[in-house]
N, C-alpha and C. Protein backbone atom coordinates (compact mmCIF):
# COMPACT_ATOMS: atom_id res chain seq x y z
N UNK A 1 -18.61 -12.09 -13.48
CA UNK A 1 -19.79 -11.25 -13.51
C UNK A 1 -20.67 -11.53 -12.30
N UNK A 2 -20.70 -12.77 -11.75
CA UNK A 2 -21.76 -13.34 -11.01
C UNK A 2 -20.81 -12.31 -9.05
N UNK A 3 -19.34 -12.27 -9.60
CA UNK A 3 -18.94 -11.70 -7.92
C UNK A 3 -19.91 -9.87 -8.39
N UNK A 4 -19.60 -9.14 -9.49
CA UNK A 4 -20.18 -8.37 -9.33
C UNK A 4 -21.99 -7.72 -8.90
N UNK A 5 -22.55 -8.63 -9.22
CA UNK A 5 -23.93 -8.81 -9.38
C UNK A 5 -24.05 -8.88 -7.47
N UNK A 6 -22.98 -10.29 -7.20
CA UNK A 6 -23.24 -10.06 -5.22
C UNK A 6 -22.83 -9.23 -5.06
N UNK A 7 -22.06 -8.24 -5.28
CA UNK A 7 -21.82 -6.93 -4.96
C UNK A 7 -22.78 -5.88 -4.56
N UNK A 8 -23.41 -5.70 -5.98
CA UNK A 8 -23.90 -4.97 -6.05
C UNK A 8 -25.77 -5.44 -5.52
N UNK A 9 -26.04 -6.28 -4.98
CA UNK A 9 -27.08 -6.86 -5.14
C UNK A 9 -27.10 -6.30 -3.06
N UNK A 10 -26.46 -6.02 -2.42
CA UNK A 10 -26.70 -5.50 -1.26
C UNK A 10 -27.64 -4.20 -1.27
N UNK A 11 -27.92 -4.03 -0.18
CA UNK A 11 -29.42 -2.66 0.33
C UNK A 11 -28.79 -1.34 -0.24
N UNK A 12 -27.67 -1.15 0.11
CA UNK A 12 -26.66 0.28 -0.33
C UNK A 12 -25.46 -0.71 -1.43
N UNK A 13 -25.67 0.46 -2.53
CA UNK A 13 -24.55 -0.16 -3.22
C UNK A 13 -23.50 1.06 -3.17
N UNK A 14 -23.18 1.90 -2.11
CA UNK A 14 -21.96 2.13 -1.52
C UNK A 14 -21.29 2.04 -0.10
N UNK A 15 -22.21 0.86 0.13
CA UNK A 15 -21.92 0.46 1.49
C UNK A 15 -21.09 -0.89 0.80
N UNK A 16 -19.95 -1.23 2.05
CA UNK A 16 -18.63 -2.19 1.64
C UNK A 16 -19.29 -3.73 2.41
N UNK A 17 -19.61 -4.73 2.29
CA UNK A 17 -20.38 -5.80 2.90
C UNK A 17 -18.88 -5.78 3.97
N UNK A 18 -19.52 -6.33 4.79
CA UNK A 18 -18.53 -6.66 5.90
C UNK A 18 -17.78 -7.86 5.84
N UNK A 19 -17.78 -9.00 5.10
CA UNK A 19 -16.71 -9.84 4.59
C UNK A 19 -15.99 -9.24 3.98
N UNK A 20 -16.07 -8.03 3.14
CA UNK A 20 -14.79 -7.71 2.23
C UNK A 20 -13.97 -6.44 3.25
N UNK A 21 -14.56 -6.05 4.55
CA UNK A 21 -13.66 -5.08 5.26
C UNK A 21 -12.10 -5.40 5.77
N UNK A 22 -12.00 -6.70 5.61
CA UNK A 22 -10.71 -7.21 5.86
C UNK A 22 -9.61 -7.66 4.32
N UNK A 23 -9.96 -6.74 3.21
CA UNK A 23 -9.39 -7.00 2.35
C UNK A 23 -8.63 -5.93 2.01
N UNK A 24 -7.18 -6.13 1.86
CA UNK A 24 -6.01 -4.92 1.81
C UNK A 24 -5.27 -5.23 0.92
N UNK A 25 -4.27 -4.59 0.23
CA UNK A 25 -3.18 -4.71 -0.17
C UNK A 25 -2.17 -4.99 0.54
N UNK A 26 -1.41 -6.44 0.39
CA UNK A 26 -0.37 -6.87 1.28
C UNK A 26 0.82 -5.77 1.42
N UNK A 27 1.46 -5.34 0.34
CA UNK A 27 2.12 -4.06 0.05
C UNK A 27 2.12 -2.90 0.63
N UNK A 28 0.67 -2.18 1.44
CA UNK A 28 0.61 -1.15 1.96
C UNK A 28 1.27 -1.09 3.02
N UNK A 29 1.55 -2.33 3.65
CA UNK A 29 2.11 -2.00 5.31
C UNK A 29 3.59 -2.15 5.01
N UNK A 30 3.69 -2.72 3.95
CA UNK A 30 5.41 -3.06 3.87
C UNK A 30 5.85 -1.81 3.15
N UNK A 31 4.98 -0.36 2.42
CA UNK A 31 5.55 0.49 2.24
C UNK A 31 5.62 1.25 3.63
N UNK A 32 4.30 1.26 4.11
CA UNK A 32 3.94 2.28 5.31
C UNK A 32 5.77 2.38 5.88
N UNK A 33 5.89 1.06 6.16
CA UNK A 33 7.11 0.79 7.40
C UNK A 33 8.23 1.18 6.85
N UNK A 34 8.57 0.73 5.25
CA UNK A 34 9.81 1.53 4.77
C UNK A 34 9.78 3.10 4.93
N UNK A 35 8.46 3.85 4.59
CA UNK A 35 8.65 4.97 4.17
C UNK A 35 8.80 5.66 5.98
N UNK A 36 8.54 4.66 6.94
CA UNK A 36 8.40 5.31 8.08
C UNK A 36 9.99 5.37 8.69
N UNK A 37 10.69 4.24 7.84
CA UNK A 37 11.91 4.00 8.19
C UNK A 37 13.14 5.12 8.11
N UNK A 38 12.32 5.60 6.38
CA UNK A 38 13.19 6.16 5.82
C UNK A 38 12.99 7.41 6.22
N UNK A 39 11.91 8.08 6.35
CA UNK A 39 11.32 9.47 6.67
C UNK A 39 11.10 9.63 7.72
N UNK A 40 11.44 9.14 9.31
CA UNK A 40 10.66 8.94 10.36
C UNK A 40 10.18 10.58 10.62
N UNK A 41 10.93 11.56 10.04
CA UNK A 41 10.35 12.63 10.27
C UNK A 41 9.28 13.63 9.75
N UNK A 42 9.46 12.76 8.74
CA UNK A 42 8.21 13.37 7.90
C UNK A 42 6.99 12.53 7.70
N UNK A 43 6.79 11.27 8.31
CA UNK A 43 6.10 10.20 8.44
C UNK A 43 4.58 10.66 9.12
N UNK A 44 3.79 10.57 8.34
CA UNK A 44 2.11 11.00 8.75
C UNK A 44 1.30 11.23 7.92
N UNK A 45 0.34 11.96 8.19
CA UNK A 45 -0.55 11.95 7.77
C UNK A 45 -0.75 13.69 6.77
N UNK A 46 0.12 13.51 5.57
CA UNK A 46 0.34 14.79 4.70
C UNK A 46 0.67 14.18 3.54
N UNK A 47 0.70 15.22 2.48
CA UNK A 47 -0.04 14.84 1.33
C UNK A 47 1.45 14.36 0.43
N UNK A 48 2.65 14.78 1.42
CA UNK A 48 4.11 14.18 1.15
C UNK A 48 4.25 12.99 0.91
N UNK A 49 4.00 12.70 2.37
CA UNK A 49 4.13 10.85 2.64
C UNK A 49 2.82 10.06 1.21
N UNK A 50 1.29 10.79 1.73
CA UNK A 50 0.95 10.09 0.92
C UNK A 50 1.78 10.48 -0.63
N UNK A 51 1.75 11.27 -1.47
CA UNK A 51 2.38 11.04 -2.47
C UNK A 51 3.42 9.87 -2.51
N UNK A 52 4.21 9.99 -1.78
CA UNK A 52 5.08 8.69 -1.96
C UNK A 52 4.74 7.62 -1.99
N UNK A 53 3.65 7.23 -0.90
CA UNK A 53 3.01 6.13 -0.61
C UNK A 53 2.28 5.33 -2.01
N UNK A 54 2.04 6.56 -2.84
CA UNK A 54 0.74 6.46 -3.92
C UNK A 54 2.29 6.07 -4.81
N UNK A 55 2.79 6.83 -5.09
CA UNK A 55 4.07 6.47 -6.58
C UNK A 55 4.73 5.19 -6.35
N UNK A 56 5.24 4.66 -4.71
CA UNK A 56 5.90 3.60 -4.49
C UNK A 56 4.87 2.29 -5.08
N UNK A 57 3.14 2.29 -4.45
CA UNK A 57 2.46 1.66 -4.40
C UNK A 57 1.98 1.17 -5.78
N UNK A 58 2.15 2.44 -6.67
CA UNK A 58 1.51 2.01 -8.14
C UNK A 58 2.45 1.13 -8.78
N UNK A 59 4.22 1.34 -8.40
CA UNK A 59 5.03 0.82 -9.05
C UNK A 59 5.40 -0.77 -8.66
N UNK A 60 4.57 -1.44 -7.54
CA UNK A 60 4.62 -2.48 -6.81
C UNK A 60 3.37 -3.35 -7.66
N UNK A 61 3.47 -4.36 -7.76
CA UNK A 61 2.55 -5.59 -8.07
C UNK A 61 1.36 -5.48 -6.50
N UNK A 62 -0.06 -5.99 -7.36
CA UNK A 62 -0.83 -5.97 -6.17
C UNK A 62 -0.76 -7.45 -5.21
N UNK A 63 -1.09 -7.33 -4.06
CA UNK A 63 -0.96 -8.95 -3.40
C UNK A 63 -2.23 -8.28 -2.18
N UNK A 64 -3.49 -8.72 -2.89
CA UNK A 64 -4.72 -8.44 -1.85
C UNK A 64 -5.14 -9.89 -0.84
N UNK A 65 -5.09 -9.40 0.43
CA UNK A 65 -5.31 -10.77 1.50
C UNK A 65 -6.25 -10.26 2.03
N UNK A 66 -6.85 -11.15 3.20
CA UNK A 66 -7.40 -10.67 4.21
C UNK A 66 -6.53 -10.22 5.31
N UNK A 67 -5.92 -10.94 5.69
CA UNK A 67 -5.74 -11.23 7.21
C UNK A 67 -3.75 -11.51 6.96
N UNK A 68 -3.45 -10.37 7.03
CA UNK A 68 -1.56 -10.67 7.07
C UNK A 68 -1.02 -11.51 7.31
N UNK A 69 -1.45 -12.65 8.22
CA UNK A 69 -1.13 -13.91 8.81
C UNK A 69 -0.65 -14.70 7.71
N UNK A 70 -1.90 -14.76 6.88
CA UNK A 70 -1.86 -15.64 5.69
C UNK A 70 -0.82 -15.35 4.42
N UNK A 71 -0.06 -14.44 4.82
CA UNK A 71 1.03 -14.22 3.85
C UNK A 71 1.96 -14.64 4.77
N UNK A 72 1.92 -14.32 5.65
CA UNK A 72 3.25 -15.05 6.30
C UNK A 72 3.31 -16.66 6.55
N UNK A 73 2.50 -17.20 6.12
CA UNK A 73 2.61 -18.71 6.42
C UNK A 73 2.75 -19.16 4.92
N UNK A 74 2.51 -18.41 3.71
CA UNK A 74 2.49 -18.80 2.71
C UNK A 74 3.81 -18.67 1.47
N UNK A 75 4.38 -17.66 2.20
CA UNK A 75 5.39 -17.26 1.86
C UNK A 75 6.52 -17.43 2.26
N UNK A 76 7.53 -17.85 1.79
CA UNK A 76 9.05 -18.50 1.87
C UNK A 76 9.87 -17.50 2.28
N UNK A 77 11.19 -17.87 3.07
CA UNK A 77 12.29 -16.43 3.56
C UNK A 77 12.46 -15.42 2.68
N UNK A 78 12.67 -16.57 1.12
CA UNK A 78 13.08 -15.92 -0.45
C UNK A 78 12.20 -14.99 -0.33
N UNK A 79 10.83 -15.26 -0.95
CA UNK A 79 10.08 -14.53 -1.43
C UNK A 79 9.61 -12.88 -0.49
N UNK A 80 9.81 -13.67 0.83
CA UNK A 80 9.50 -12.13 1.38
C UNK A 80 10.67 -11.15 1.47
N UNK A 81 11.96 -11.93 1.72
CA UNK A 81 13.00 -10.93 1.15
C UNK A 81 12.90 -10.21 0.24
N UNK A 82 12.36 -11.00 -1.17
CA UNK A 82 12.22 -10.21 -2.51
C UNK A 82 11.29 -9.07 -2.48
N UNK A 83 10.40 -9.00 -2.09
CA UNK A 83 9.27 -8.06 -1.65
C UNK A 83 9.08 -7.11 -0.73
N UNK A 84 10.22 -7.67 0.04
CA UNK A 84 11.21 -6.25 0.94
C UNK A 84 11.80 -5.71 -0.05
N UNK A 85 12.66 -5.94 -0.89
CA UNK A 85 13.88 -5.64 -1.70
C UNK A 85 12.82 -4.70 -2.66
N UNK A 86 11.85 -4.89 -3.06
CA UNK A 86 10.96 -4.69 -4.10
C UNK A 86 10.44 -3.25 -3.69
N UNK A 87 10.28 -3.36 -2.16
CA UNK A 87 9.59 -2.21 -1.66
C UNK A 87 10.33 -1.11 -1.26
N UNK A 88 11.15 -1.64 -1.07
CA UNK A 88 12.66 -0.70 -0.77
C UNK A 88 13.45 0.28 -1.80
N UNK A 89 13.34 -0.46 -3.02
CA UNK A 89 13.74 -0.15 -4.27
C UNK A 89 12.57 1.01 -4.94
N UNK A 90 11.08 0.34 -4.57
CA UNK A 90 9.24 1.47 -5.25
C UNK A 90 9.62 3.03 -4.07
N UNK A 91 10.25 2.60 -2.89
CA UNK A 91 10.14 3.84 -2.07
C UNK A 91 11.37 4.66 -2.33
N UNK A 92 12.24 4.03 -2.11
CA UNK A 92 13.23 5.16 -2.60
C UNK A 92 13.30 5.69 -3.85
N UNK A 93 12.79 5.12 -4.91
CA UNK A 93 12.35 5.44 -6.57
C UNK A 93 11.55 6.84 -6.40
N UNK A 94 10.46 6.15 -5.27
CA UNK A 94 9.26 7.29 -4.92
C UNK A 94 9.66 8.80 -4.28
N UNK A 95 10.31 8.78 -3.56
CA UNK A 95 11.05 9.80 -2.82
C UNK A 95 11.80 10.47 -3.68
N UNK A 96 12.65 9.98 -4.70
CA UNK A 96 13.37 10.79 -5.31
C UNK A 96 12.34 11.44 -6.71
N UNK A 97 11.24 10.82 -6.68
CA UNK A 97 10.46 11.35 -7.87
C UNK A 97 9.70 12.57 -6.93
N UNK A 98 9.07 12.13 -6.31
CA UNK A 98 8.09 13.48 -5.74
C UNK A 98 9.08 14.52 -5.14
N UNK A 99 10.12 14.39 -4.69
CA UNK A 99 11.32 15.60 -4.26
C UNK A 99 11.68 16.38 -5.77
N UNK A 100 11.66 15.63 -6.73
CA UNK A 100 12.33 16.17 -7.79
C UNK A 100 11.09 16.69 -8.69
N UNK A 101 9.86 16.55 -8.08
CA UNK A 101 8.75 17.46 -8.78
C UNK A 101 8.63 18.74 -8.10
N UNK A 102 7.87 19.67 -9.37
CA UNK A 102 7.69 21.04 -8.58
C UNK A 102 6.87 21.32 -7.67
N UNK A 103 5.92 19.87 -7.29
CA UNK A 103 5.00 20.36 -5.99
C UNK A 103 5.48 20.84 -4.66
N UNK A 104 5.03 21.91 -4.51
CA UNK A 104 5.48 22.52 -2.85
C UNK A 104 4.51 22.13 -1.58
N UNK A 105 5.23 21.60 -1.02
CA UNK A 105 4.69 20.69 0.28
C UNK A 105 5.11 21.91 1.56
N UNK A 106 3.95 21.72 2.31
CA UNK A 106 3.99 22.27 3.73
C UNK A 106 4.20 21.48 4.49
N UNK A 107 5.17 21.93 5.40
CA UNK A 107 5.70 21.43 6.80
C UNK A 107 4.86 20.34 7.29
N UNK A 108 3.60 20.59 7.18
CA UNK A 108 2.43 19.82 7.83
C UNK A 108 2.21 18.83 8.34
């Protein structure tokens, strides 16, 4: 309760304090790169990719850092293999779900 209260206890409470601007989901870049791998052609900024991005991402465990570094020093060959394997498995899951829905996507 006491992290929410510093939260919210700043001048704008929809302004993001600038210690927390470096806080991400470790996961996002390791889909970004599969889905860029897999799609390089359809890879951008449309509501395709994101859909995938969003179905792969929900089906992944969260791992919030600051600073990417710190997963890589913390994490073992194993484990980041597994979390490749993990992401590899949420994106192609993802791709075949949003292809096989009736939303119609533009070229875009």
């Amino acid at each position: 309760m006491l992290e929410i209260a510093v939260l919210l206890s700043h001048k704008s409470p929809l302004a993001i304090p600038t210690e927390l601007d470096s806080l991400h989901n470790y996961y996002e870049g390791l889909v970004f790169n599969a889905l860029r791998e897999k799609r390089p052609d359809q890879f951008g900024s449309n509501d395709y990719t994101a859909d995938i991005a969003c179905v792969a991402l929900n089906n992944l465990p969260c791992r919030y850092i600051r600073h990417d570094v710190d997963m890589a020093f913390y994490l073992s060959s194993d484990e980041r293999q597994q979390m490749i394997d993990k992401v590899d498995k949420a994106v192609t899951d993802a791709i075949q779900f949003v292809e096989s829905s009736d939303k119609n996507y533009d070229e875009s």
